[in-house]
Protein backbone atom coordinates (compact mmCIF):
# COMPACT_ATOMS: atom_id res chain seq x y z
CA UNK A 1 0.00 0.00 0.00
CA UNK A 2 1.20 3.18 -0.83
CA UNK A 3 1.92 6.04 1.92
CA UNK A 4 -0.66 9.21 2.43
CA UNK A 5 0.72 12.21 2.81
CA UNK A 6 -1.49 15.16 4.12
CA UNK A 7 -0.25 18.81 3.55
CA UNK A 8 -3.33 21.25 5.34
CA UNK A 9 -2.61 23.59 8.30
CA UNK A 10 -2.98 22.42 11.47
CA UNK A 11 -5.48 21.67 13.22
CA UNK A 12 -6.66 20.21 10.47
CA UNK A 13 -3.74 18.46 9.29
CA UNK A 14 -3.80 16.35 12.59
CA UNK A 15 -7.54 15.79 12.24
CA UNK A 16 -7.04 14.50 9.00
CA UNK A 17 -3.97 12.15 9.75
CA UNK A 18 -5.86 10.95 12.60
CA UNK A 19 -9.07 9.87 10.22
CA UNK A 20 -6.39 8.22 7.22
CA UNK A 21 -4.74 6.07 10.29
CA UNK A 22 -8.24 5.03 11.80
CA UNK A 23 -9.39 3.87 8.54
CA UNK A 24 -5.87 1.76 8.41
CA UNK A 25 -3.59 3.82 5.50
CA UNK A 26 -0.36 4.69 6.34
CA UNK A 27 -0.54 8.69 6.63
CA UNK A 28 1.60 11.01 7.86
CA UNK A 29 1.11 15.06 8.40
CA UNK A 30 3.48 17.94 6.98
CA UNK A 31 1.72 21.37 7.45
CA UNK A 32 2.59 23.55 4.69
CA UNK A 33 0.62 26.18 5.13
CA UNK A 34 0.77 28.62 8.72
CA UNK A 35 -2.84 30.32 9.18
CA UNK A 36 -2.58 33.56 10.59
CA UNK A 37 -5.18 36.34 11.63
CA UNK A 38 -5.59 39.74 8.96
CA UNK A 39 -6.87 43.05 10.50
CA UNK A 40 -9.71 43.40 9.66
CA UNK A 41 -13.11 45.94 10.97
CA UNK A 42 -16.44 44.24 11.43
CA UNK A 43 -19.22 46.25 10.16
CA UNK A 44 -22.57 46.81 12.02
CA UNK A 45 -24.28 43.25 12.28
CA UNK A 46 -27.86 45.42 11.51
CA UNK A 47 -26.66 45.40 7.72
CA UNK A 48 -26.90 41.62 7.64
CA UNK A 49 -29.26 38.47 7.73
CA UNK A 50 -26.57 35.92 8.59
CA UNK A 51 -23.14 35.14 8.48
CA UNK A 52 -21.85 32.92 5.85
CA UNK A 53 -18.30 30.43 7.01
CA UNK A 54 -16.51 28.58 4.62
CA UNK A 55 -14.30 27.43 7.30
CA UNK A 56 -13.17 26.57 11.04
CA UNK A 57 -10.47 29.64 10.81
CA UNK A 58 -13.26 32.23 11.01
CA UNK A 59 -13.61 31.46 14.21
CA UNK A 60 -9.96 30.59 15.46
CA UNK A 61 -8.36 33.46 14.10
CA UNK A 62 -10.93 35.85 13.68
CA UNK A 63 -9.91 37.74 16.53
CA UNK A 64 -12.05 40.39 18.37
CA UNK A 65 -14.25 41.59 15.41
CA UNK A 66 -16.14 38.40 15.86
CA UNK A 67 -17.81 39.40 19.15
CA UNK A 68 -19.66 42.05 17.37
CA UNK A 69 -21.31 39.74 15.16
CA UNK A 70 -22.49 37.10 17.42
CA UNK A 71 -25.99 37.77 17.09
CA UNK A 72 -26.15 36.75 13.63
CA UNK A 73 -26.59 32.97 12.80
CA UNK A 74 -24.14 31.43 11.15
CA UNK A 75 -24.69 29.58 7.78
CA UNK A 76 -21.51 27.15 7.88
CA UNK A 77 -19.99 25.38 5.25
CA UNK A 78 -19.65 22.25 7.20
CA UNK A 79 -19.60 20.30 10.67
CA UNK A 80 -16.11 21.47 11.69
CA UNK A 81 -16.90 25.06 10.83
CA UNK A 82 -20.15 24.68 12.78
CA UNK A 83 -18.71 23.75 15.32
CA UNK A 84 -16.21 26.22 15.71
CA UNK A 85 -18.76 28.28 15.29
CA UNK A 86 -20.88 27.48 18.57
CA UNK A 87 -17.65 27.22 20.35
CA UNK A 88 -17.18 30.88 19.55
CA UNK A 89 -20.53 31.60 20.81
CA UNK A 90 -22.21 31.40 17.76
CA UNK A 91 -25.80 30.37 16.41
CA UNK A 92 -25.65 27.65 13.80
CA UNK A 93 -29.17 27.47 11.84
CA UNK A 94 -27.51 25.87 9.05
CA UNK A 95 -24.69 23.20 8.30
CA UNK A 96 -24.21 22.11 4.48
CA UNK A 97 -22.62 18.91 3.22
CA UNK A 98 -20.89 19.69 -0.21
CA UNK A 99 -19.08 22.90 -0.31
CA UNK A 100 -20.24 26.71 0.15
CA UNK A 101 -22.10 27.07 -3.80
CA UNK A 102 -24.10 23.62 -2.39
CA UNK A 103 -24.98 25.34 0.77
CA UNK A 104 -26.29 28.43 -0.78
CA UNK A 105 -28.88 26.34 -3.56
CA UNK A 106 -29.83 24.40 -0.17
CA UNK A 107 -31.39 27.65 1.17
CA UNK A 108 -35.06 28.79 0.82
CA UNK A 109 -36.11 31.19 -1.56
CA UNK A 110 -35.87 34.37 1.56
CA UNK A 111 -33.97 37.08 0.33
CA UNK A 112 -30.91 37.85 2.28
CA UNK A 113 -28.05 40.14 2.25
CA UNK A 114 -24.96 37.55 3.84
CA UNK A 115 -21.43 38.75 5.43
CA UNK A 116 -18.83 36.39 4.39
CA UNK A 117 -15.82 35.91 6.67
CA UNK A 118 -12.84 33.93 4.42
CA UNK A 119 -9.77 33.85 4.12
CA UNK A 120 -7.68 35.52 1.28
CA UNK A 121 -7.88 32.33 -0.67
CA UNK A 122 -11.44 31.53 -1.72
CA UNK A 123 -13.95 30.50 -4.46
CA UNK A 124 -16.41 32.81 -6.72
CA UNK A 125 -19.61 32.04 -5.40
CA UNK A 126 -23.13 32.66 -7.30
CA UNK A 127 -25.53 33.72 -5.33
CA UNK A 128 -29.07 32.83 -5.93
CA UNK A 129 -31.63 34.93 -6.58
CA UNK A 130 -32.49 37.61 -4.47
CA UNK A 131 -29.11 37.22 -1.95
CA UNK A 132 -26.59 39.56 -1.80
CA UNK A 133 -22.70 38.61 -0.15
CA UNK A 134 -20.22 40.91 1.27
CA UNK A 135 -16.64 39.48 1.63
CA UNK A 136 -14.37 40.29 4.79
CA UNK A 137 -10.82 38.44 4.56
CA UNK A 138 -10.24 37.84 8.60
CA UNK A 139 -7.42 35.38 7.93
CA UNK A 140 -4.73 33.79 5.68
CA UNK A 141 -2.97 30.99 5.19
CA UNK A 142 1.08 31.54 4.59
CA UNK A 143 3.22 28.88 2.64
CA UNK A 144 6.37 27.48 4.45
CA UNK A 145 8.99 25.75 2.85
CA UNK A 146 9.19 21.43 2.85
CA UNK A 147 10.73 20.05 5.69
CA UNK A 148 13.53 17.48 3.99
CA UNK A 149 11.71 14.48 5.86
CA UNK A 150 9.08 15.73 3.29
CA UNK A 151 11.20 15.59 0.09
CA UNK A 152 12.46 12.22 1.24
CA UNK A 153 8.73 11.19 1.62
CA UNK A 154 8.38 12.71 -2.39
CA UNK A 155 11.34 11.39 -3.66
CA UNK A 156 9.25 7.69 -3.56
CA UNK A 157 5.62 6.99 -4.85
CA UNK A 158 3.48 8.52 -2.45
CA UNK A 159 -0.10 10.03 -2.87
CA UNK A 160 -0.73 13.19 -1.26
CA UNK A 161 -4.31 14.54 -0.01
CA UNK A 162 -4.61 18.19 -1.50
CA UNK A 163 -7.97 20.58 0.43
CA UNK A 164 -7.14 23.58 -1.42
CA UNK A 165 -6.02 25.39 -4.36
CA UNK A 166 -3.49 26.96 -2.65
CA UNK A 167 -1.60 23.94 -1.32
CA UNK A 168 -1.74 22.65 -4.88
CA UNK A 169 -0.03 25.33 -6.43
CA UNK A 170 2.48 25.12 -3.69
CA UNK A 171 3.34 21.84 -3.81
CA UNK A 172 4.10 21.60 -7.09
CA UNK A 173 5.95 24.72 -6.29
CA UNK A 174 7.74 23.26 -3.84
CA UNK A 175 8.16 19.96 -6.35
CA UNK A 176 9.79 22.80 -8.86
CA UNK A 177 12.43 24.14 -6.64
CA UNK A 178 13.54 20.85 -5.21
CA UNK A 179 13.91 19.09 -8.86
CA UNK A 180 11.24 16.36 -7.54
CA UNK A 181 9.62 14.47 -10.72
CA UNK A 182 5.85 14.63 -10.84
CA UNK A 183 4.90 11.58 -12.52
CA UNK A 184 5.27 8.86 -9.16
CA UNK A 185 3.06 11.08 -7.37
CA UNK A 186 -0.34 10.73 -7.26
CA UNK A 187 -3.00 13.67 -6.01
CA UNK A 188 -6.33 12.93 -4.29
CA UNK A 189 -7.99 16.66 -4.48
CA UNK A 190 -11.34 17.75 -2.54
CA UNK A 191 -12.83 19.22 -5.67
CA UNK A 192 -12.28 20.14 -9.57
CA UNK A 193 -10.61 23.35 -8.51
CA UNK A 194 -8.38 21.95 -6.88
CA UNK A 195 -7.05 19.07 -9.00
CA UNK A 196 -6.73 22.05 -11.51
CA UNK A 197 -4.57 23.82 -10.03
CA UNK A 198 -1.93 21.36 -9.57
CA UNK A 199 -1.18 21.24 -13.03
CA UNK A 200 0.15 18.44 -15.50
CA UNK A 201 2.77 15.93 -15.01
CA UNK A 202 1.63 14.17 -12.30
CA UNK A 203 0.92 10.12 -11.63
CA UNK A 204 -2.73 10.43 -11.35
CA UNK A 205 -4.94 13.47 -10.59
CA UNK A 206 -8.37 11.94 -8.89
CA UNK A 207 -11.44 14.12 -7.14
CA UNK A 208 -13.16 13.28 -4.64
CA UNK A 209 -16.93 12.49 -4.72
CA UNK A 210 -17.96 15.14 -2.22
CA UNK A 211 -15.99 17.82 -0.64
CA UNK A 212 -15.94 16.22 2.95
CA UNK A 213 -12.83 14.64 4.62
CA UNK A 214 -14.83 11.40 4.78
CA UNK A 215 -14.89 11.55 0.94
CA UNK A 216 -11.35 12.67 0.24
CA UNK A 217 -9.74 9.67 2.46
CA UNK A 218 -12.10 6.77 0.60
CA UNK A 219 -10.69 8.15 -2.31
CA UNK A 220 -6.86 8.33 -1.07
CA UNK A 221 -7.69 4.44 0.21
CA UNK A 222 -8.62 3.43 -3.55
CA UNK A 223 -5.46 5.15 -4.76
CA UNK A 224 -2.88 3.96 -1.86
CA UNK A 225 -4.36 0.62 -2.19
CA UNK A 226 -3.86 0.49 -6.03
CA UNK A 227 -0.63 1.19 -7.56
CA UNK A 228 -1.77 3.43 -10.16
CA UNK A 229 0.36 4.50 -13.44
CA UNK A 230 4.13 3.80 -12.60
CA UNK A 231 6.74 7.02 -12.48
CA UNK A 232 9.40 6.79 -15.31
């Protein structure tokens, strides 16, 4: 079977590992990514029907703005983020399944004008009709270089769990500077987006089914259990 490797920030690089060795794969954990908190003003909670989290970092590193908007439920992209969110004191009157465009089609017909806390890296979303979204970045995550244990771990066939667009782009960055070949490793990505931005040369490119954690380790099992195209 072929190693996991798992790339994310912590927490949720932990979290992750912890899931991959419970379901029996060989994973191990090299943050590559630092999240840190942005300044940032919150504007008068009045203006808004709800917030709208695409992640758990809203609420870690969102500092003190947050306590001004605490009356507001939170529409959350997921179960983490929701429960980050009631940790932080938060309402949660909804929790989606399949990413933050899924969420938004899941919601009734009400018109509603949304404040979106993110982080500098995030997807175009298309509101339906009738909602409005304001952005406020309130955090970001900051690329750090490979650790060597990690090009060792690269230097072999290994398939490597990618959550965002960003960490794609900087692993094969990091891939690029280090003279690593492509073609024996083999990405698992949480969505389309994702596996795009990794570019070409790789062993295998796969996407997961849904854009859970659940979802993104059955499909790492398939590919650490099968040996997939050979590197030349």
């Amino acid at each position: 079977m072929a190693p996991l490797i798992v790339i994310r920030p912590e927490p949720g690089c932990s979290a992750t590992v912890a899931l991959a060795r419970a379901a029996r794969l060989e994973a191990e954990g090299f943050p590559l990514f630092e999240v840190v908190p942005v300044s940032w003003q919150a504007p008068l909670a009045t203006d808004y029907d709800a917030l709208l989290a695409g992640s758990a970092n809203v609420f870690r590193h969102g500092g003190p703005g947050l306590a001004a908007l605490r009356g507001l439920p939170v529409l959350a992209v997921g179960d983490a983020t929701a429960e980050a969110a009631c940790e932080a004191g938060f309402t949660v009157s909804h929790s989606g399944k399949g990413g933050l465009q899924a969420l938004l089609q899941e919601l009734d017909a009400t018109p509603r004008h949304l404040l979106r806390l993110a982080g500098e890296e995030r997807i175009v979303l298309q509101p339906p009709l009738g909602t409005t979204i304001e952005d406020r970045v309130v955090y970001a995550s900051r690329p750090v270089a490979a650790p060597q244990a990690l090009l060792h771990r690269l230097r072999e066939p290994t398939v490597i769990a990618l959550h965002s667009a960003e960490a794609a782009r900087h692993l094969a960055a990091q891939c690029a500077a280090h003279g690593l070949r492509r073609s024996p490793l083999r990405l698992a990505a949480l969505g389309p987006r994702i596996a795009a931005a990794a570019g070409d040369g790789w062993g295998e490119v796969a996407v997961a089914g849904q854009t859970s954690d659940q979802a993104l380790l059955a499909l790492a099992r398939q590919m650490c259990q099968d040996p997939g195209p050979k590197g030349r």
